[in-house]
Structure formats: C-alpha cells, structure tokens
N, C-alpha and C. Protein backbone atom coordinates (compact mmCIF):
# COMPACT_ATOMS: atom_id res chain seq x y z
N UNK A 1 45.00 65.51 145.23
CA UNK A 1 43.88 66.12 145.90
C UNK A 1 42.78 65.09 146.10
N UNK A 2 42.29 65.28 147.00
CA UNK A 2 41.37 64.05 147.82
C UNK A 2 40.02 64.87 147.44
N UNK A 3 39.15 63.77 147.07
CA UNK A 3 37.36 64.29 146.34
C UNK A 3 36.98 64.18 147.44
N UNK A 4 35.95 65.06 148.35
CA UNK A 4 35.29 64.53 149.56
C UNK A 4 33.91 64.46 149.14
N UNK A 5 33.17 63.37 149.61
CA UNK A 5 31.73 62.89 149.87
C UNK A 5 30.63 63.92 149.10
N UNK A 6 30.93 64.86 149.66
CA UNK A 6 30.04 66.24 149.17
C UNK A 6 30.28 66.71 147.90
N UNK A 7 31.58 66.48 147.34
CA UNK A 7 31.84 67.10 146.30
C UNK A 7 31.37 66.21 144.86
N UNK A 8 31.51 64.97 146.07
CA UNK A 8 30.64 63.53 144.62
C UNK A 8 29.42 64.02 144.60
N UNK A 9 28.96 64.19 145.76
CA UNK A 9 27.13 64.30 145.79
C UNK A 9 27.06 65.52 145.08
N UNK A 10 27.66 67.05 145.44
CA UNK A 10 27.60 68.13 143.97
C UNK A 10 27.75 67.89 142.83
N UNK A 11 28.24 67.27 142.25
CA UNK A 11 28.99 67.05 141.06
C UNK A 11 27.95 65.78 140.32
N UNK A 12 27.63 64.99 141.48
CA UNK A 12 26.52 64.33 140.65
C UNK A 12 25.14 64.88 140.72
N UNK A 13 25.05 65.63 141.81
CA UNK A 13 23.19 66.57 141.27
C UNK A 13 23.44 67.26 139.88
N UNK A 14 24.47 68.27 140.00
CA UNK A 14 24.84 68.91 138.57
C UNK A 14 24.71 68.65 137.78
N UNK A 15 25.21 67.01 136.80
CA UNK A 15 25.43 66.33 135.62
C UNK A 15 24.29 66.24 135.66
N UNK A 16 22.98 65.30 136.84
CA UNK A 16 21.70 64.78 136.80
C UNK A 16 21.11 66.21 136.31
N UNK A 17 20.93 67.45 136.56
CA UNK A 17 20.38 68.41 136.43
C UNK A 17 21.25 68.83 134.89
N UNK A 18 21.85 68.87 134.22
CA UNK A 18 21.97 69.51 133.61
C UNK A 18 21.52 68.09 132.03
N UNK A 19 21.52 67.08 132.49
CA UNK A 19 21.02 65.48 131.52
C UNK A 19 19.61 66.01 131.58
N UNK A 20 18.90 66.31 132.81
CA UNK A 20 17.41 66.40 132.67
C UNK A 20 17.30 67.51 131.97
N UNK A 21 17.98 68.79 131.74
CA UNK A 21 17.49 70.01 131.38
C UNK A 21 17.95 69.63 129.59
N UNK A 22 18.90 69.28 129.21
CA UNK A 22 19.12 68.80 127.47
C UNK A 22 17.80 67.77 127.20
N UNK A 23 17.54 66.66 128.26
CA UNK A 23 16.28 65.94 127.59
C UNK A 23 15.13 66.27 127.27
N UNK A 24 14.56 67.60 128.20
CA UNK A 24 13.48 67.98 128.00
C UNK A 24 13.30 69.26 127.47
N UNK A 25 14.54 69.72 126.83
CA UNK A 25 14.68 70.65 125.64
C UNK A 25 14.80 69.85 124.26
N UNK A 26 15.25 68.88 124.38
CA UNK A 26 15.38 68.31 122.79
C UNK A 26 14.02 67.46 122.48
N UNK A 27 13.28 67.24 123.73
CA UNK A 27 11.99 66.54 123.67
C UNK A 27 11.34 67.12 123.19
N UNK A 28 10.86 68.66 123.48
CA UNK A 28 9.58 69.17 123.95
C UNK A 28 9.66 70.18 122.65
N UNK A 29 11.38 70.72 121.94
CA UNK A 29 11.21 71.17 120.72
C UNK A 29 11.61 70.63 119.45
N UNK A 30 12.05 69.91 119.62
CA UNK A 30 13.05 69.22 118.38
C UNK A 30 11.91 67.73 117.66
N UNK A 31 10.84 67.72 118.36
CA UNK A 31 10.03 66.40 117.63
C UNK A 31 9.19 66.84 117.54
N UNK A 32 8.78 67.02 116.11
CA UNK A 32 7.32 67.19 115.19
C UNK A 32 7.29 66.41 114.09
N UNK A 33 6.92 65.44 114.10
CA UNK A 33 6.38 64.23 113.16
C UNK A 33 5.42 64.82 112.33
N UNK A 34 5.91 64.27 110.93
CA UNK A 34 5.35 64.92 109.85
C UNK A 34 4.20 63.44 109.08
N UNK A 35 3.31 63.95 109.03
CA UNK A 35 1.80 63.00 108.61
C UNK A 35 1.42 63.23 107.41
N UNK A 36 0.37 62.50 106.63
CA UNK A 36 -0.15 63.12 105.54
C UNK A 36 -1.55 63.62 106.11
N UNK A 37 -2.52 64.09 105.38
CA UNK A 37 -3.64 64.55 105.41
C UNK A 37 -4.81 63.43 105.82
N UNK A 38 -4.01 62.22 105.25
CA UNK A 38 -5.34 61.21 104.84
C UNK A 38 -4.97 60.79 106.48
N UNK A 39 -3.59 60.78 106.78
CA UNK A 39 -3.48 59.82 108.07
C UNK A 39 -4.12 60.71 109.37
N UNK A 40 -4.36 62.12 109.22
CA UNK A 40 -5.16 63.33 110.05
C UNK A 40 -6.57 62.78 110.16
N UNK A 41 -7.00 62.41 108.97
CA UNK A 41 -8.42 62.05 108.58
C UNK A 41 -9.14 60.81 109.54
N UNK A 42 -8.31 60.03 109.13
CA UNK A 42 -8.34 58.75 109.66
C UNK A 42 -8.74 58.43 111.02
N UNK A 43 -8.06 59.47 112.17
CA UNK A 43 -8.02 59.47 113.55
C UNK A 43 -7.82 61.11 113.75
N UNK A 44 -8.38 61.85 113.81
CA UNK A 44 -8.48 63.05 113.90
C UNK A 44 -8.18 63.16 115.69
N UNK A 45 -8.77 62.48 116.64
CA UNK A 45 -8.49 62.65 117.86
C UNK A 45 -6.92 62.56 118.45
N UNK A 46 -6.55 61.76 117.65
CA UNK A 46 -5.40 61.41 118.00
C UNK A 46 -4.29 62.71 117.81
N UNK A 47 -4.22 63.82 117.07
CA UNK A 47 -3.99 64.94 116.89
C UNK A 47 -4.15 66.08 118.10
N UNK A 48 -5.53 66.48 118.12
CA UNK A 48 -5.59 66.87 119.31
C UNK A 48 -4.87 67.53 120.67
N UNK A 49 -4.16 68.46 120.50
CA UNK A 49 -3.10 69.17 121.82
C UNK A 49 -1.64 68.70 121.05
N UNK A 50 -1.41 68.18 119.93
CA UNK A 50 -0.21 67.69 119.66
C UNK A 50 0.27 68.28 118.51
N UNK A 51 1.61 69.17 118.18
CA UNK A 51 2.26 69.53 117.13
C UNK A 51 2.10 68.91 116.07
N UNK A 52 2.23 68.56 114.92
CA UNK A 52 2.62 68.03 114.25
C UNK A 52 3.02 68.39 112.84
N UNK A 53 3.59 67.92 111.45
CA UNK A 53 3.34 68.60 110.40
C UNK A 53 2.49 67.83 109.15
N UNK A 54 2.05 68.67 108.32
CA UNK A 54 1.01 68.17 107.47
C UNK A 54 1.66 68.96 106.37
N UNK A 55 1.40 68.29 104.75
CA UNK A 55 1.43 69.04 103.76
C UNK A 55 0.23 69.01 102.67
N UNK A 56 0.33 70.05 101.34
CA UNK A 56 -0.88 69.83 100.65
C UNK A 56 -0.79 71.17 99.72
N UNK A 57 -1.83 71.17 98.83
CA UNK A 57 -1.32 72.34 98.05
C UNK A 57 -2.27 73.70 98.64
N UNK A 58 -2.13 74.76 98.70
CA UNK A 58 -2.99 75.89 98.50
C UNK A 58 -3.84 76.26 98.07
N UNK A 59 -5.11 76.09 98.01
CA UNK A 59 -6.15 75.57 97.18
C UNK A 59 -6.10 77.62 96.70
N UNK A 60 -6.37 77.10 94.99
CA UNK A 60 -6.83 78.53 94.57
C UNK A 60 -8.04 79.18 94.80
N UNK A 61 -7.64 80.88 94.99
CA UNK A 61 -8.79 81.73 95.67
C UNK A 61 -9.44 81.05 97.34
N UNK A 62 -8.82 80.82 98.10
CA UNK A 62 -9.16 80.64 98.99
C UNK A 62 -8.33 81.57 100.27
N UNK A 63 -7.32 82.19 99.47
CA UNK A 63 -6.40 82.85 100.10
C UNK A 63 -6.66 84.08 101.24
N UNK A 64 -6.78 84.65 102.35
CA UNK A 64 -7.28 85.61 103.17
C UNK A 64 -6.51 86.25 103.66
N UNK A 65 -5.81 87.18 103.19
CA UNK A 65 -4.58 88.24 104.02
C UNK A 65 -4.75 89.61 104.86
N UNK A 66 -4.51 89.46 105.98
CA UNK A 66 -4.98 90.79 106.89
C UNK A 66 -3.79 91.35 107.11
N UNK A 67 -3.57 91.72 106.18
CA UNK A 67 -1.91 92.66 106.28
C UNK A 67 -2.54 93.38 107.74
N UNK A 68 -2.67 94.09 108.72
CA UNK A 68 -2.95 95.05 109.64
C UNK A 68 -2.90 93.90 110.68
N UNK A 69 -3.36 92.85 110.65
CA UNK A 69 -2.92 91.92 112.02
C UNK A 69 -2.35 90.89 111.68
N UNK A 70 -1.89 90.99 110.68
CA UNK A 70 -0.35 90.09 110.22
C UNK A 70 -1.27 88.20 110.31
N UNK A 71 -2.78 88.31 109.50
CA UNK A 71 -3.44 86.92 109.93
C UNK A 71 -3.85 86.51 108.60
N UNK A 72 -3.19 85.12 108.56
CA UNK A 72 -3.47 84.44 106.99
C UNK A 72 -4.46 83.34 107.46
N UNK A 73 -5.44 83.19 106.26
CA UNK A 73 -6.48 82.02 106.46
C UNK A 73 -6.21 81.26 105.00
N UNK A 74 -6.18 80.23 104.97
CA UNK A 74 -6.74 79.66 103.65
C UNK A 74 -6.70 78.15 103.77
N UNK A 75 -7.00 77.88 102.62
CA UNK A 75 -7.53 76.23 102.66
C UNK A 75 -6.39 75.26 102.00
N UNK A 76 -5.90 74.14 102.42
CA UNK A 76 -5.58 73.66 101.77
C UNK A 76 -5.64 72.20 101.56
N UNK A 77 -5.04 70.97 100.30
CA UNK A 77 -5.92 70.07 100.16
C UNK A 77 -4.44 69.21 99.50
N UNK A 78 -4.74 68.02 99.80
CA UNK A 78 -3.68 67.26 99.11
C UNK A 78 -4.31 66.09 97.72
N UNK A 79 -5.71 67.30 97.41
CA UNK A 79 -6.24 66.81 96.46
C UNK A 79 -7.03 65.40 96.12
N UNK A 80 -6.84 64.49 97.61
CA UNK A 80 -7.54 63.29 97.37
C UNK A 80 -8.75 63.16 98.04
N UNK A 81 -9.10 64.38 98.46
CA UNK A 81 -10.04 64.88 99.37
C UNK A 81 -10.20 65.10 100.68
N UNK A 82 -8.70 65.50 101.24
CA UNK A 82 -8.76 65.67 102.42
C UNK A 82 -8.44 66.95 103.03
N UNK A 83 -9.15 67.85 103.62
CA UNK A 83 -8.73 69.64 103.06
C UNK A 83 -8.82 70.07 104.53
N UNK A 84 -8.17 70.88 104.16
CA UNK A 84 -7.98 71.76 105.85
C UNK A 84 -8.35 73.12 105.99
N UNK A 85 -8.46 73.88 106.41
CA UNK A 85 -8.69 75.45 106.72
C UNK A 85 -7.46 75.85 107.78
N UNK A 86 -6.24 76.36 106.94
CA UNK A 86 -5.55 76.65 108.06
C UNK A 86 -5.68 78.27 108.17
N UNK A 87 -5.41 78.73 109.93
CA UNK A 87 -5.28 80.02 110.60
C UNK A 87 -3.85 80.06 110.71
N UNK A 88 -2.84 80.98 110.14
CA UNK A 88 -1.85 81.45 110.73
C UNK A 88 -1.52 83.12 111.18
N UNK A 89 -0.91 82.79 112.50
CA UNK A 89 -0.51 84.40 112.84
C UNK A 89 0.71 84.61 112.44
N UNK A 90 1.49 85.73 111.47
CA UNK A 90 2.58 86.02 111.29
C UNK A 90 2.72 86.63 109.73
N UNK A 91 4.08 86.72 109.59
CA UNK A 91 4.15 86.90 107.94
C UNK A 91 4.52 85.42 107.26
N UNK A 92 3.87 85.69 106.03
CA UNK A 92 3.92 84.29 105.29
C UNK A 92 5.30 84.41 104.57
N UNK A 93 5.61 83.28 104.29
CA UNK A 93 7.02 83.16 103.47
C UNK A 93 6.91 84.03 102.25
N UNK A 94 7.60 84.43 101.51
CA UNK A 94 7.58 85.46 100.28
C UNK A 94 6.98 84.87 99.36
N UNK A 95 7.64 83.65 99.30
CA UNK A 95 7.06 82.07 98.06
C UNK A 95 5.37 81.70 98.21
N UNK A 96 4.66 81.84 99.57
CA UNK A 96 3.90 81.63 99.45
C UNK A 96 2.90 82.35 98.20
N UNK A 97 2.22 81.31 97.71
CA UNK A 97 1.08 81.69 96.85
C UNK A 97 -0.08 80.28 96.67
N UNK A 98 -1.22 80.88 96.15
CA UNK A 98 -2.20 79.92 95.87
C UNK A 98 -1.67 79.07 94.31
N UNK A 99 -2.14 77.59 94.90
CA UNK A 99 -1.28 76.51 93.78
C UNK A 99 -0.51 76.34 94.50
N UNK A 100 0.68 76.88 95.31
CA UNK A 100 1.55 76.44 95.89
C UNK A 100 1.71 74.94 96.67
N UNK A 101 2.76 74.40 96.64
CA UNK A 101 3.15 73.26 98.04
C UNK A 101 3.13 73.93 98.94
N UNK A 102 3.00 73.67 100.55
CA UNK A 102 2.94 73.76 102.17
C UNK A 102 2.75 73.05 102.59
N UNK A 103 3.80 73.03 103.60
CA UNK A 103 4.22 72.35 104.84
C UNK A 103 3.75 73.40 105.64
N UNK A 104 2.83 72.49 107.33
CA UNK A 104 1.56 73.48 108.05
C UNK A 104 2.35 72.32 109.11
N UNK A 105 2.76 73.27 110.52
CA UNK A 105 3.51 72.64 111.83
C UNK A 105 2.17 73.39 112.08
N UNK A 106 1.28 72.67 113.21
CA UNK A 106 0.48 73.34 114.24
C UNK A 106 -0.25 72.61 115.06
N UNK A 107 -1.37 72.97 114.96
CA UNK A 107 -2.13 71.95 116.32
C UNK A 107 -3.26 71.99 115.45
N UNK A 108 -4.45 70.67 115.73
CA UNK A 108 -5.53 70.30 114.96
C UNK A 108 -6.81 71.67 116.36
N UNK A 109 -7.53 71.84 115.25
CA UNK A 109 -8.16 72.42 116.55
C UNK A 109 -9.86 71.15 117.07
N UNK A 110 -9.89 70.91 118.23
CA UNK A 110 -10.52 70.35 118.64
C UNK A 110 -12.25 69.96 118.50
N UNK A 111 -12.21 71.07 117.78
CA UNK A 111 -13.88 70.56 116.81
C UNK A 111 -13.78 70.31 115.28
N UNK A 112 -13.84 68.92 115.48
CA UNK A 112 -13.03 68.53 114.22
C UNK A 112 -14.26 68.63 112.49
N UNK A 113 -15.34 69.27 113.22
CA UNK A 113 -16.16 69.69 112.24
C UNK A 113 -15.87 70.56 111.18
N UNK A 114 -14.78 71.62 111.86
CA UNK A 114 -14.11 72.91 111.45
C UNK A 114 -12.86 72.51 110.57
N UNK A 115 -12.29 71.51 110.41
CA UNK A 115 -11.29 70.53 109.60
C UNK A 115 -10.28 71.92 109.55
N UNK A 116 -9.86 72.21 111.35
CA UNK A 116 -9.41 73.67 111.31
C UNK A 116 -7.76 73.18 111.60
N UNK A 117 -6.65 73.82 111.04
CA UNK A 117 -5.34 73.64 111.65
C UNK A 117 -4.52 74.94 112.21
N UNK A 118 -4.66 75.50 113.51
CA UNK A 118 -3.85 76.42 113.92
C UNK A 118 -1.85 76.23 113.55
N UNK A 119 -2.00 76.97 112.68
CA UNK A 119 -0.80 76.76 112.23
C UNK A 119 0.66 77.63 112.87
N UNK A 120 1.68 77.32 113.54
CA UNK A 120 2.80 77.82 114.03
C UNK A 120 3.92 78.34 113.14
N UNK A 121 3.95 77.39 111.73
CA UNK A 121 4.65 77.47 110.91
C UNK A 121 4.60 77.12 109.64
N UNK A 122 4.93 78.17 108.54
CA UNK A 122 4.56 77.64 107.08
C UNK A 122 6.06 77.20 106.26
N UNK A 123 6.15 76.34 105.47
CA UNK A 123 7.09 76.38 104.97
C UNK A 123 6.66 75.94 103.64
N UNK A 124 6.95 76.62 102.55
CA UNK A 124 6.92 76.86 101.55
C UNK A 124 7.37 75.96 100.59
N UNK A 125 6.70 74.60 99.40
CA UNK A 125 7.48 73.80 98.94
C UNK A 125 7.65 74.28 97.41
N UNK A 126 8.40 74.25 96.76
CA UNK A 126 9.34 74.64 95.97
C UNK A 126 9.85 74.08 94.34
N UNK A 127 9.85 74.24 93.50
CA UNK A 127 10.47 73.40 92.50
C UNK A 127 11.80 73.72 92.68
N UNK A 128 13.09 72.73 92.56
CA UNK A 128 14.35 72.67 92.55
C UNK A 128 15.00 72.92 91.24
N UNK A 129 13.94 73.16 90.52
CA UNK A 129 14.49 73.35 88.67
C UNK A 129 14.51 74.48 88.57
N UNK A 130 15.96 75.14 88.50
CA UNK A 130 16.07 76.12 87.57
C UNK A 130 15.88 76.31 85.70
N UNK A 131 15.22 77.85 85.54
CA UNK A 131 15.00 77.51 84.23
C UNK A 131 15.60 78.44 83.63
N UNK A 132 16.76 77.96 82.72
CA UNK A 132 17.64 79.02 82.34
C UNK A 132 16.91 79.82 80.86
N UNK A 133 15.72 79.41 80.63
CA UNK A 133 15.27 79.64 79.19
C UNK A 133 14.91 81.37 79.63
N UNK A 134 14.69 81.79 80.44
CA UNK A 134 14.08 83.40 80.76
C UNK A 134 15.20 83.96 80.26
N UNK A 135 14.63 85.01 79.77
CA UNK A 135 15.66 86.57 79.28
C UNK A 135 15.91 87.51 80.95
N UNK A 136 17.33 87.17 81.27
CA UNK A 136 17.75 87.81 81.78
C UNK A 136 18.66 89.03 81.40
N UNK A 137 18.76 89.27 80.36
CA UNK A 137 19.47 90.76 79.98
C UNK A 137 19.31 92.26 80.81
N UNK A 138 17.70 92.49 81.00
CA UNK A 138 17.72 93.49 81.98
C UNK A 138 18.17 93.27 83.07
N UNK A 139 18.18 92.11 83.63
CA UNK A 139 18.69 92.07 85.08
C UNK A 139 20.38 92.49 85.31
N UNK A 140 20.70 91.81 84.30
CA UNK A 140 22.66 92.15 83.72
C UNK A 140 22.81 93.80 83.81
N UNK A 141 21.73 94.11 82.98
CA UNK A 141 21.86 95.68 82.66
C UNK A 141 21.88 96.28 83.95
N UNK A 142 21.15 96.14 84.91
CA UNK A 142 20.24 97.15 86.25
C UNK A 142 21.89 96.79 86.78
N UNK A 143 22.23 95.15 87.03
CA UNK A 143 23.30 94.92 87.93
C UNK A 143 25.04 96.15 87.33
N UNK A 144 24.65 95.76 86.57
CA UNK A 144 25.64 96.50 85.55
C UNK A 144 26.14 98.18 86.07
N UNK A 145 24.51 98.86 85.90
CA UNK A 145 24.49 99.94 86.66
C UNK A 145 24.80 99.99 87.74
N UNK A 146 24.41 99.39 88.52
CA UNK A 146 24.68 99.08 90.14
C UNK A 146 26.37 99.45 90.50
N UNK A 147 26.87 98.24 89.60
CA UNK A 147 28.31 98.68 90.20
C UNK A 147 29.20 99.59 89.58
N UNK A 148 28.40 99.95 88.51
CA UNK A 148 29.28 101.14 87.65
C UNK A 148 28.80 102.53 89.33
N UNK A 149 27.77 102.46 89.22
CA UNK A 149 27.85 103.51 90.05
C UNK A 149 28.00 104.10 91.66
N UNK A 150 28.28 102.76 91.89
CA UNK A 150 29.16 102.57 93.42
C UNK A 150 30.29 102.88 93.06
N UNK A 151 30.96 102.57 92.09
CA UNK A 151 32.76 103.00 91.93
C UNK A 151 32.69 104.06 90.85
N UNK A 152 32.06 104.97 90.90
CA UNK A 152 31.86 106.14 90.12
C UNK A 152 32.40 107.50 91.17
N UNK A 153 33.31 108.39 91.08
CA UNK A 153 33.77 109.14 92.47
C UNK A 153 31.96 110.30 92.52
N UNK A 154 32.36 110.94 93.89
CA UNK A 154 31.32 111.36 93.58
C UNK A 154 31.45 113.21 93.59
N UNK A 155 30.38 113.36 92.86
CA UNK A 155 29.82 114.74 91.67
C UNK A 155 30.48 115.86 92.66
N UNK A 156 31.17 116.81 92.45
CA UNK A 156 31.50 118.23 93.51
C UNK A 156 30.07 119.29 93.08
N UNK A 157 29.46 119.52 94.19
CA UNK A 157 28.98 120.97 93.72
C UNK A 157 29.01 122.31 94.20
C-alpha cells in the first residue's frame, strides 16, 4: 500500500498535536518545586503567581477551623524565624494537628506584608516509628467481636 502526500501531512499534524498536548500537561501540572521558608524570605517576589511547595511546623494555638465553609487558617514556622499565615479551602488531612510537620503547595499572596500563603494542598508530615509499647488489648477485643459477630447466623423472631 502506497502512503500518499496527505496522509504524511495527517499523520504528522497528529503526532505534532498530540507531543504538544503531553508537554503542556506534564509542564503546567507535574512541576512544583519544593523551597524552604528561609529561601521564600530571601526573594519573596520571585514567588509571586507561581506554585510552589514550602514546609514548617504548625505553630501551636494558632489553628482556625470553619467546619461550615470547609476554611482552615493557621500559622506556620520552620522555627528559625520565618513564619507564614497559611489560608486553605477544603478538608484538612485527618493527621493534621498543631505541632505538626506540613508540607503547603500554593501561591505566595502578593502583599508580602501579610507573609500570606494561599494554600492548594496540605500534606501532612509524619513520624515513620511505630511504637509497639501501647496496650493494644482492647483493640484485639472490639476486633474480636467484630468477626465473631459477622459469622454468628442470624436471631429468628
């Protein structure tokens, strides 16, 4: 079968169109460069309209939860004196708490007086140590029940 002229020129808009549409999907979501606080500080403009991520701890009692419009405020600080006020819209991770680690994806907001970070995304940092020293016995017990009484037939009345 013979390729004719037209079918090169289709076949190559296609590939060109479908190379441009993967580049500027893996561009535009897949890169958020993660900074520290001090390097925010430093050049604050440079932030400005641009994603990025920041971490730091949760500063205690600073915490603001509007369960009814799903809007968290609080402050946080990576303790060497460089502190933020972040706004997020959504539900917070379960883990979140004050003291906590966070990781804050968002945008700096543009009056940098407000040392404000509109935040897109929280992610919650974590200790990796399990601690086997807790009394788990009730938990055995409840689980215990659990499946005794799924395979228990059930009551006639």
């Amino acid at each position: 079968m013979k390729v004719t002229r037209g079918q090169w020129i289709g076949g190559s808009i296609i590939i060109i169109s479908l190379s441009l549409m993967i580049f500027q999907a893996t561009k535009s979501q897949s890169v958020v460069t993660f900074f520290t606080p001090e390097e925010v500080y430093r050049d604050p403009k440079a932030f400005y309209d641009k994603n990025f991520r920041v971490s730091g701890l949760v500063l205690k009692g600073s915490k603001s939860w509007d369960k009814n419009n799903s809007f968290l405020n609080f402050h946080m600080s990576d303790l060497k004196g460089h502190d933020f006020q972040v706004e997020y819209h959504g539900i917070p991770p379960d883990l979140f708490k004050e003291g906590q680690g966070v990781v804050v994806e968002g945008k700096l907001d543009t009056q940098w007086d407000k040392r404000l970070l509109h935040a897109d995304l929280l992610m919650v940092k974590h200790s990796e140590v399990y601690d086997t020293k807790q009394d788990h016995s009730q938990l055995k017990q409840v689980k215990l029940m659990e499946s005794m009484s799924t395979h228990l037939p059930a009551s006639k009345s």
